[in-house]
Protein backbone atom coordinates (compact mmCIF):
# COMPACT_ATOMS: atom_id res chain seq x y z
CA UNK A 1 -71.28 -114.90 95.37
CA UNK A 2 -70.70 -115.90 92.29
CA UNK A 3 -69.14 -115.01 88.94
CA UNK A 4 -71.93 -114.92 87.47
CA UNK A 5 -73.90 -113.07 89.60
CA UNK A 6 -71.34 -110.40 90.20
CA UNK A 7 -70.84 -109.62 86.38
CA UNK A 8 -74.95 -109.28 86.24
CA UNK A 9 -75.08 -106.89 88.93
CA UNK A 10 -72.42 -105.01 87.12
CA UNK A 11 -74.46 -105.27 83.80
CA UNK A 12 -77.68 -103.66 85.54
CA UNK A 13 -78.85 -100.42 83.72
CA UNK A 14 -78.66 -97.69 85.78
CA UNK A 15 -82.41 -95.97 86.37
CA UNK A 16 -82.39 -92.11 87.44
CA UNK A 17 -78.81 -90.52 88.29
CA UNK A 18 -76.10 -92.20 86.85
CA UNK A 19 -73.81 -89.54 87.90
CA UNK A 20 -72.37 -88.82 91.58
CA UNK A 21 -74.18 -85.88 93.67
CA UNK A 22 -72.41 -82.45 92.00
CA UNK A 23 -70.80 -83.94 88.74
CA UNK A 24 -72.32 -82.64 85.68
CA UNK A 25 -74.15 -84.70 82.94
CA UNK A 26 -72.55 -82.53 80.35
CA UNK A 27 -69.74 -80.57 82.17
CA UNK A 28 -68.45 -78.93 78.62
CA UNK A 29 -71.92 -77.41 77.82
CA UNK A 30 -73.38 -76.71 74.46
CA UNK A 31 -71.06 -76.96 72.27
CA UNK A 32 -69.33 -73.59 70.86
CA UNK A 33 -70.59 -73.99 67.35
CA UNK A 34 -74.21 -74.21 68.76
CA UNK A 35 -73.69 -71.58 71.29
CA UNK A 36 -72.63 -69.62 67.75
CA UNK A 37 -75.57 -70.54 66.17
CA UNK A 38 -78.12 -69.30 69.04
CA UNK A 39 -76.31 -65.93 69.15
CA UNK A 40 -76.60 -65.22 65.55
CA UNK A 41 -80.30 -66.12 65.62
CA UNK A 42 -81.05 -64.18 68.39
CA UNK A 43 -79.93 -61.50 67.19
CA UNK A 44 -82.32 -61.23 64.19
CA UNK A 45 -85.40 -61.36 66.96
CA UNK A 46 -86.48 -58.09 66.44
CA UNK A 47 -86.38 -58.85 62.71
CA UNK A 48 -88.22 -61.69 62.93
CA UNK A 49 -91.27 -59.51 64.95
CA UNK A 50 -91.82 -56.88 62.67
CA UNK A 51 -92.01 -59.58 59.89
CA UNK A 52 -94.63 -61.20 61.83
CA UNK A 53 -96.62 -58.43 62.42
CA UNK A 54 -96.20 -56.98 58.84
CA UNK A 55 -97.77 -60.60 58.08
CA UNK A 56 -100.32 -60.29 60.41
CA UNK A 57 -101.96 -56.79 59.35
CA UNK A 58 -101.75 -57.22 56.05
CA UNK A 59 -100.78 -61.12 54.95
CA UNK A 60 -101.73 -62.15 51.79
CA UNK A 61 -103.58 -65.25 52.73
CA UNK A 62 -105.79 -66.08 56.09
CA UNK A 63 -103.85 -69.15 56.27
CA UNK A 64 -100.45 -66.43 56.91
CA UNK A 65 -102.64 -64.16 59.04
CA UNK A 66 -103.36 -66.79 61.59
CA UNK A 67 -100.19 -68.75 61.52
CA UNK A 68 -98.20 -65.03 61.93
CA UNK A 69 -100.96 -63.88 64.93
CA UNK A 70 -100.45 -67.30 66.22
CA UNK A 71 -96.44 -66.97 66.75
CA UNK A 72 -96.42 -63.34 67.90
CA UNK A 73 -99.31 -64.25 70.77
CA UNK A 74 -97.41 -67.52 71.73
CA UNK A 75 -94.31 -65.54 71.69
CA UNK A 76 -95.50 -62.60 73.81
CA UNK A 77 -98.08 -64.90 76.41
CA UNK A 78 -96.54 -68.49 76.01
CA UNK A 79 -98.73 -71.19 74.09
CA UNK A 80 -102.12 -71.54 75.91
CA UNK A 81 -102.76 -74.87 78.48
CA UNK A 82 -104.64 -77.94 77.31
CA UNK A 83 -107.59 -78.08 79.09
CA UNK A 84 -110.67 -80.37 79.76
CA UNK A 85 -113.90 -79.51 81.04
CA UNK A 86 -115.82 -82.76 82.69
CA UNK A 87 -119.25 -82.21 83.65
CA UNK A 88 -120.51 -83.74 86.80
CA UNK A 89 -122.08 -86.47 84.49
CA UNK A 90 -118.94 -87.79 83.40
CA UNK A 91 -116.87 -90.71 84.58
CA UNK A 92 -112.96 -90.58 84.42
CA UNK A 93 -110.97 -94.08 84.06
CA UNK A 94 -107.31 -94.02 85.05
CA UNK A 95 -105.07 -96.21 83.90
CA UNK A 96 -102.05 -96.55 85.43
CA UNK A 97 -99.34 -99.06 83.69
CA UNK A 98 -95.73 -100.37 85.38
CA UNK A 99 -93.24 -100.78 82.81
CA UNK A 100 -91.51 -103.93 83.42
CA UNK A 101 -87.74 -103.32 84.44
């Protein structure tokens, strides 16, 4: 083998896990300023809700009503699924692309 070839193989991006089985990606976590961050606005949730709702009974535009009804509903049931309805008419083309390496 080669010099060449050896420092090419050693140049290869790696694709998928580039760590060994059990080590962690990001062994430190998030960091403690973040995890601050979270905590504090987490802990204005229930704040946050009764906003929302005041906006949604009695908002002063539509525009606020929906946005506010929107949040509490995606909050309290998760955002709804994209869906597609094909009728028995209907063809469907996939197209399936490799991305070169």
């Amino acid at each position: 083998m080669s010099a060449d070839s050896s420092t090419a193989e050693r140049k290869k991006k790696v694709v998928g896990r580039p760590f060994k089985k059990g080590q962690s990606g990001n062994p430190g976590g998030l960091p403690k300023d973040l995890r601050e961050v979270i905590t504090l606005a987490r802990s204005h949730t229930v704040t946050a809700i009764n906003a929302l709702a005041a906006i949604a009974q009695s908002g002063e535009s539509e525009a606020a009503v929906i946005a506010a009804s929107e949040a509490l509903l995606n909050r309290a049931w998760g955002k709804p699924k994209d869906t597609v309805a094909i009728d028995g008419d209907s063809k469907l083309t996939v197209i399936i692309k490799k991305i070169a390496d």
